[in-house]
Protein backbone atom coordinates (compact mmCIF):
# COMPACT_ATOMS: atom_id res chain seq x y z
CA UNK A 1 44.23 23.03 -20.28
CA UNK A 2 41.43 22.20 -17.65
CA UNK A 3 40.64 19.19 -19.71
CA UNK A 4 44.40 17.83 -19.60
CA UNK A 5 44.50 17.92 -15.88
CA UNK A 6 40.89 16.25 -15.21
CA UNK A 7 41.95 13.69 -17.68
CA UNK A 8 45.57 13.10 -15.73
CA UNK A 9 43.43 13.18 -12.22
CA UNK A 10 40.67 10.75 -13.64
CA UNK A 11 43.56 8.48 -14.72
CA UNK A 12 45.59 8.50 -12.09
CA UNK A 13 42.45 7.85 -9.46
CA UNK A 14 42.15 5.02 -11.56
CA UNK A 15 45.43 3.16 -10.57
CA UNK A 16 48.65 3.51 -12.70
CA UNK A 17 50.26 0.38 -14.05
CA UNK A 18 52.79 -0.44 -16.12
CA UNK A 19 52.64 -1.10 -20.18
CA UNK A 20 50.69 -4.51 -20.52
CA UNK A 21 51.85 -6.84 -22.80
CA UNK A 22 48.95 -6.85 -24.83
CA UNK A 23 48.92 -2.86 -25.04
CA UNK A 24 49.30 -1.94 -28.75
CA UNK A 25 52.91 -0.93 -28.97
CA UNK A 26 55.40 -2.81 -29.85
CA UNK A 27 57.20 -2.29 -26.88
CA UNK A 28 57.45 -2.09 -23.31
CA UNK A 29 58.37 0.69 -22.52
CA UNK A 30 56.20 4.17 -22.77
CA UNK A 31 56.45 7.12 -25.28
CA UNK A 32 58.61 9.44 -24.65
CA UNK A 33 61.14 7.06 -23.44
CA UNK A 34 64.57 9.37 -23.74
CA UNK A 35 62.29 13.07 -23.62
CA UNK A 36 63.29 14.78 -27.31
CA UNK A 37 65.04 11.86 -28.74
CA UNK A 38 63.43 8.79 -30.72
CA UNK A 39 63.41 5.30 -30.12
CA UNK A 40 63.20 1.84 -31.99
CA UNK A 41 60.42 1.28 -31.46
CA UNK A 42 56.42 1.58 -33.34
CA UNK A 43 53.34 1.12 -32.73
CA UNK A 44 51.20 -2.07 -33.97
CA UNK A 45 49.56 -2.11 -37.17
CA UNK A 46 46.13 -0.85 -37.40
CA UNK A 47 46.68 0.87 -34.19
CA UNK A 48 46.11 5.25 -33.97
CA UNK A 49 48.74 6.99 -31.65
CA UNK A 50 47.23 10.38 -31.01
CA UNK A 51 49.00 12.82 -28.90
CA UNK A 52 48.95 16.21 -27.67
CA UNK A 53 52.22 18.12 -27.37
CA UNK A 54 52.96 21.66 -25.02
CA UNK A 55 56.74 22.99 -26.58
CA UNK A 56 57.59 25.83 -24.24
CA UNK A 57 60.93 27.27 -25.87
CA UNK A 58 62.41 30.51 -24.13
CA UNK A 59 65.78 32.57 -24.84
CA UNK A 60 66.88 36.14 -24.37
CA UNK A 61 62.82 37.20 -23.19
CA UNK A 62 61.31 35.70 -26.19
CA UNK A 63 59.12 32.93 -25.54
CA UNK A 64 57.13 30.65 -28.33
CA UNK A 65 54.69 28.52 -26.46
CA UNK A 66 53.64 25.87 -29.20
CA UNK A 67 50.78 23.09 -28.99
CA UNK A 68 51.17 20.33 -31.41
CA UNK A 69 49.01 17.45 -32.60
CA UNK A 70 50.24 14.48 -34.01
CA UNK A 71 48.14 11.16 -34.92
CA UNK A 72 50.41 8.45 -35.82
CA UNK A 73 48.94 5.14 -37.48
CA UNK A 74 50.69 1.88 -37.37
CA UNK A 75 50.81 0.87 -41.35
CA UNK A 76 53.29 -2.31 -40.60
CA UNK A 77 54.68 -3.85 -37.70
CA UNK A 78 57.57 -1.99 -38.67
CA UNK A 79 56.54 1.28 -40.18
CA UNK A 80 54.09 4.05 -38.26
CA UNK A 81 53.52 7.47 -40.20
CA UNK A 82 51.76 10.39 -39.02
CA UNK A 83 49.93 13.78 -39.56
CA UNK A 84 51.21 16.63 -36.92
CA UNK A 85 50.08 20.25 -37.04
CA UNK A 86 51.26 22.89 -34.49
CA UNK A 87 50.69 26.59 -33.98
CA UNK A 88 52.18 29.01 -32.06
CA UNK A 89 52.30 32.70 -30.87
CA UNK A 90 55.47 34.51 -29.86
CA UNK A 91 56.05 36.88 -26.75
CA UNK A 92 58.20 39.24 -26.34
CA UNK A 93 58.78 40.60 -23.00
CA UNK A 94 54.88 39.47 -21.77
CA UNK A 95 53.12 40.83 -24.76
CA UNK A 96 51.97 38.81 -27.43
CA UNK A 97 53.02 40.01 -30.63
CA UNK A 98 51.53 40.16 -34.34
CA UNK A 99 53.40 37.21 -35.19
CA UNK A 100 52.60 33.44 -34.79
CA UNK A 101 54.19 30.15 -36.56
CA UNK A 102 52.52 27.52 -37.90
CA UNK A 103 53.95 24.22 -39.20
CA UNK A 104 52.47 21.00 -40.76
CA UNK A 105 54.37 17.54 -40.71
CA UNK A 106 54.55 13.92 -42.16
CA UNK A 107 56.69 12.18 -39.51
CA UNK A 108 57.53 8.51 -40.26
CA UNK A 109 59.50 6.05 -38.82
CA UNK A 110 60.59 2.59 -40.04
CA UNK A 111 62.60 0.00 -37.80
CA UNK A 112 64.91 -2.40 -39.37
CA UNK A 113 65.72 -3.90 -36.17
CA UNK A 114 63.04 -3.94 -33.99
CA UNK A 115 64.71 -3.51 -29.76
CA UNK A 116 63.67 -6.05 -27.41
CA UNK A 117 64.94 -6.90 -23.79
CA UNK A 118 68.86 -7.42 -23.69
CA UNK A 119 68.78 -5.91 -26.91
CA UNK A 120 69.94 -3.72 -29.65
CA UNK A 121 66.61 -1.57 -32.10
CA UNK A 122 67.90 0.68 -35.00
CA UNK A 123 65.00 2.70 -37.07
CA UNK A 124 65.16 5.38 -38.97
CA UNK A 125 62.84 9.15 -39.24
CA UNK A 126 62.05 11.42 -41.95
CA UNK A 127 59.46 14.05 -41.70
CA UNK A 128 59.21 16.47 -44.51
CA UNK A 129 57.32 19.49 -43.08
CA UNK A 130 55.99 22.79 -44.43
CA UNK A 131 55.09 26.19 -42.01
CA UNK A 132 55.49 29.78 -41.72
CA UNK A 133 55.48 32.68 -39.54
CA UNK A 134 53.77 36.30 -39.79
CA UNK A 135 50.77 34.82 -41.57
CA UNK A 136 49.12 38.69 -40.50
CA UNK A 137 51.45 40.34 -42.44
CA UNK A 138 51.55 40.02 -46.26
CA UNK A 139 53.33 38.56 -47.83
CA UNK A 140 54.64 36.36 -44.98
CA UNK A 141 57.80 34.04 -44.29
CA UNK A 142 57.28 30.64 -45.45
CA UNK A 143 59.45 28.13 -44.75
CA UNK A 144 60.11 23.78 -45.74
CA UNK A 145 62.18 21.79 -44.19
CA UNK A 146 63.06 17.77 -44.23
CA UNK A 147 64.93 15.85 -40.83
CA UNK A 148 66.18 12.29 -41.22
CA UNK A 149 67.92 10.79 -38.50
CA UNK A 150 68.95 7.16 -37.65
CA UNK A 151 67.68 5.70 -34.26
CA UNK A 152 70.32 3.88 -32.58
CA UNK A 153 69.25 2.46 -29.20
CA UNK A 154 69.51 -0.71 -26.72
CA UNK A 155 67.57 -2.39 -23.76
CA UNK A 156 69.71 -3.11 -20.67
CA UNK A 157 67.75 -6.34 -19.19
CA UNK A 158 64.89 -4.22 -18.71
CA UNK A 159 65.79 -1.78 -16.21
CA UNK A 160 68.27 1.14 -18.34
CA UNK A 161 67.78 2.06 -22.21
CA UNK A 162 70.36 3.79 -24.12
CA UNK A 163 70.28 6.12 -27.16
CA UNK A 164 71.93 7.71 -30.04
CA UNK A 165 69.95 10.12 -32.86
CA UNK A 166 72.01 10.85 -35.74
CA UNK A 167 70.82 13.64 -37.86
CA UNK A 168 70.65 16.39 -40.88
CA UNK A 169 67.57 18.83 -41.02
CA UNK A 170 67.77 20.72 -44.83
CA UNK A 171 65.38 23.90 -44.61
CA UNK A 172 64.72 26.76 -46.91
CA UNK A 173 62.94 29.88 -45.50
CA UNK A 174 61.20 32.06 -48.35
CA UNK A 175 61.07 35.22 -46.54
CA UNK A 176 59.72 39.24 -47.31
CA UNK A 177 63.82 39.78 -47.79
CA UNK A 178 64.19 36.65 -50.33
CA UNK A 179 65.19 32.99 -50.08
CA UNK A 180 67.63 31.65 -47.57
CA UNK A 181 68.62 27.71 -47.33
CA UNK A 182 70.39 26.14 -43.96
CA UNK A 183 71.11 23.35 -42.42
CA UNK A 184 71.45 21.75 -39.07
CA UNK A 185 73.49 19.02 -38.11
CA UNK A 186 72.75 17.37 -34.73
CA UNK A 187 73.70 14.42 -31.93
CA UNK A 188 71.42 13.58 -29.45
CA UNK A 189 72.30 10.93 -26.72
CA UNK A 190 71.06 9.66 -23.30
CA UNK A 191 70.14 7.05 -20.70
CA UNK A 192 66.42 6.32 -18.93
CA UNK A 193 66.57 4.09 -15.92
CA UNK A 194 63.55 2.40 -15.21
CA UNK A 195 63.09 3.47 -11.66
CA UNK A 196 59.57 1.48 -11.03
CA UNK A 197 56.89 0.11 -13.15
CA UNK A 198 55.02 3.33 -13.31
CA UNK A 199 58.55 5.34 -13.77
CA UNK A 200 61.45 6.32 -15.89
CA UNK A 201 64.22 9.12 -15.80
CA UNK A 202 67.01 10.03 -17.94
CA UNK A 203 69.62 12.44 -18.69
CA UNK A 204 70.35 13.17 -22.33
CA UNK A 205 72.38 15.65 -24.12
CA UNK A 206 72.40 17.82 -27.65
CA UNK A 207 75.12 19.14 -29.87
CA UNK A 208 74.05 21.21 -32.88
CA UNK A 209 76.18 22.67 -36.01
CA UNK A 210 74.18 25.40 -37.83
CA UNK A 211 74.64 25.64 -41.35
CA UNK A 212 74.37 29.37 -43.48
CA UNK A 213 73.79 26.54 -46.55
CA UNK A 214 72.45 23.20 -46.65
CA UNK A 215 75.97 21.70 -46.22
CA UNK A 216 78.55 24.14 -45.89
CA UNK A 217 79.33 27.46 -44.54
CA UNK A 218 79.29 26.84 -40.84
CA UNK A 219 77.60 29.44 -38.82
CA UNK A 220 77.84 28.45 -34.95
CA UNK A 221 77.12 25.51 -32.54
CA UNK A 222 75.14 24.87 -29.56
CA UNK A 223 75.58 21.71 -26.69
CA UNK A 224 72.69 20.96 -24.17
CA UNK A 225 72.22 19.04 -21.73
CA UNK A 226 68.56 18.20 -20.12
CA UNK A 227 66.28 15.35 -18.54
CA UNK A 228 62.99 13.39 -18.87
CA UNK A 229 60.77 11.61 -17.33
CA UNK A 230 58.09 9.05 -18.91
CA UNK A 231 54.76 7.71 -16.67
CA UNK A 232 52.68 5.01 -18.03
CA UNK A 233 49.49 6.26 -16.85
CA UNK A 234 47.48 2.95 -17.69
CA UNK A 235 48.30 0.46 -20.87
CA UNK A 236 46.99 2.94 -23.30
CA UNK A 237 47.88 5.87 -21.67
CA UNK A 238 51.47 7.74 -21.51
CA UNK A 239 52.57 10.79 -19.91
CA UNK A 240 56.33 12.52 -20.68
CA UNK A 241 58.13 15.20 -20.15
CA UNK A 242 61.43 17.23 -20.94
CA UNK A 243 63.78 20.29 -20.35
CA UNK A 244 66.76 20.86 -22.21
CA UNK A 245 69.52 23.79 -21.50
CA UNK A 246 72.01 25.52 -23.66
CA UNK A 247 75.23 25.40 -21.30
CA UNK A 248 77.89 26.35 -24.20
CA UNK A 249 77.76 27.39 -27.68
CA UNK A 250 79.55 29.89 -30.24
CA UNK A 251 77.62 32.33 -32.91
CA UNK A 252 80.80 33.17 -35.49
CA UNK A 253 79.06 36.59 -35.37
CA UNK A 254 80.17 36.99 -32.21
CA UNK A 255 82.76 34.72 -30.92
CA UNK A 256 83.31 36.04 -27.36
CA UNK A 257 79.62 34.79 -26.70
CA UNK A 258 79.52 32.17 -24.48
CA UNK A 259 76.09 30.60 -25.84
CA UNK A 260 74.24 30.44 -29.18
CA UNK A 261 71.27 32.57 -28.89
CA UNK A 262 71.07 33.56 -32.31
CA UNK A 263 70.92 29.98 -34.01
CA UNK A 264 69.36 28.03 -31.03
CA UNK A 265 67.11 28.61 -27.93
CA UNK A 266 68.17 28.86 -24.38
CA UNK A 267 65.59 26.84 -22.84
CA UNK A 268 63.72 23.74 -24.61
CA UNK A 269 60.91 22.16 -22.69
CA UNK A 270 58.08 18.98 -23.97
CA UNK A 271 55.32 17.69 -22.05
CA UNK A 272 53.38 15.25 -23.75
CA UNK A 273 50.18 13.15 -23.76
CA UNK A 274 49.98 9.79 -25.41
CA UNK A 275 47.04 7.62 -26.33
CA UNK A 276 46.65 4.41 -27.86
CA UNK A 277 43.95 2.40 -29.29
């Protein structure tokens, strides 16, 4: 992690400014605009979008501390797609256990109406993914899973963006104990004000319905609520960050419970690193 905060010094040291308009987004406004939500909006074509991911994720003394890399590619001025891989090892009460996760995406994103100042974007996501957990023990958990979710956002003169994510995640885990499918149905929304050139802040929320089948058989629910902040760094250079908090939620297993530990996490956090070039 040495490297990360060098690199944030170095830029920083180097005089932050806001997004050019010649920077190769398609945009501007930085990544990571409304923290775990999407936007409208993709990179150029021919243009790479590496970044580096920290997911700290926390609930009832169980911690997973993932790092994720992603390298998106701009194939269209309208369509980016992407390679992410992430690994992970789980702690339980400040020991690191036997266990660790590991997932592999193909996130892609195309924008039938592409969001520009005073106005409305809508896009839409699918990644198809593949992982597994307790890869030291054989045989291990395996698990698939596909998200699509529609991007519905809009530019307020410049200075506030707003946000809907409308989505279904289908997954099927392949576990020691046999095959179990779910489902998670989810609506994220928010607002970032633009506070300077070199600053943005929002407030955005989460409801979740967990599905015992890929569309039926309800099994709980979880709302959170959480902020984000995104820092243009230089024109090809974005820093973001998140935290997102259960505050209500219901496990049918236990319906006196006032949160959803069983389906969801507690605590959610993101900090992310974005180039561009």
């Amino acid at each position: 992690m040495k490297w990360i905060s060098f690199l944030l010094a170095a830029l920083a040291l180097s005089g932050q400014t806001a997004l050019a308009q010649d920077a190769p987004i398609k945009s501007n406004t930085p990544n990571g605009l409304f923290g775990f939500m999407d936007d409208s909006t993709v990179i150029a074509q021919g243009v790479f979008n590496p970044i580096y991911t920290f997911l700290p994720i926390w609930s009832a003394g169980t911690q997973t501390l993932t790092q994720k890399m992603t390298l998106n590619y701009g194939v269209t001025d309208r369509f980016e797609a992407g390679l992410a891989v992430n690994a992970a090892p789980t702690v339980n009460a400040g020991n690191v256990n036997n266990s660790s996760v590991w997932n592999i995406s193909l996130p892609m994103q195309y924008v039938f109406v592409q969001r520009m100042q005073n106005g409305p974007g809508f896009a839409l996501v699918s990644t198809p993914a593949i992982g597994g957990e307790d890869f030291s023990q054989q045989p291990s958990n395996r698990q698939w899973s596909f998200d699509n979710h529609l991007v519905i956002d809009h530019d307020f003169d410049g200075r506030f963006f707003a946000g809907v994510n409308i989505g279904y995640t289908a997954s099927n885990t392949d576990a020691r104990s046999g095959r179990t499918p779910g489902g998670t149905l989810y609506l994220q929304g928010g607002g970032t004000l633009k506070v300077t050139s070199n600053f943005y802040w929002g407030l955005q929320f989460q409801i979740s319905q967990q599905l015992n089948d890929f569309v039926s058989d309800p099994s709980g629910w979880a709302a959170f609520l959480g902020t984000s902040v995104a820092i243009p760094l230089s024109s090809y250079v974005t820093f973001s960050a998140a935290y997102m908090r259960q505050l209500a939620g219901r496990e049918n297993d236990n319906p006196a419970a006032r949160l959803n530990t069983q389906s969801f996490s507690q605590n959610i956090g993101r900090a992310a690193l974005s180039f561009y070039f």
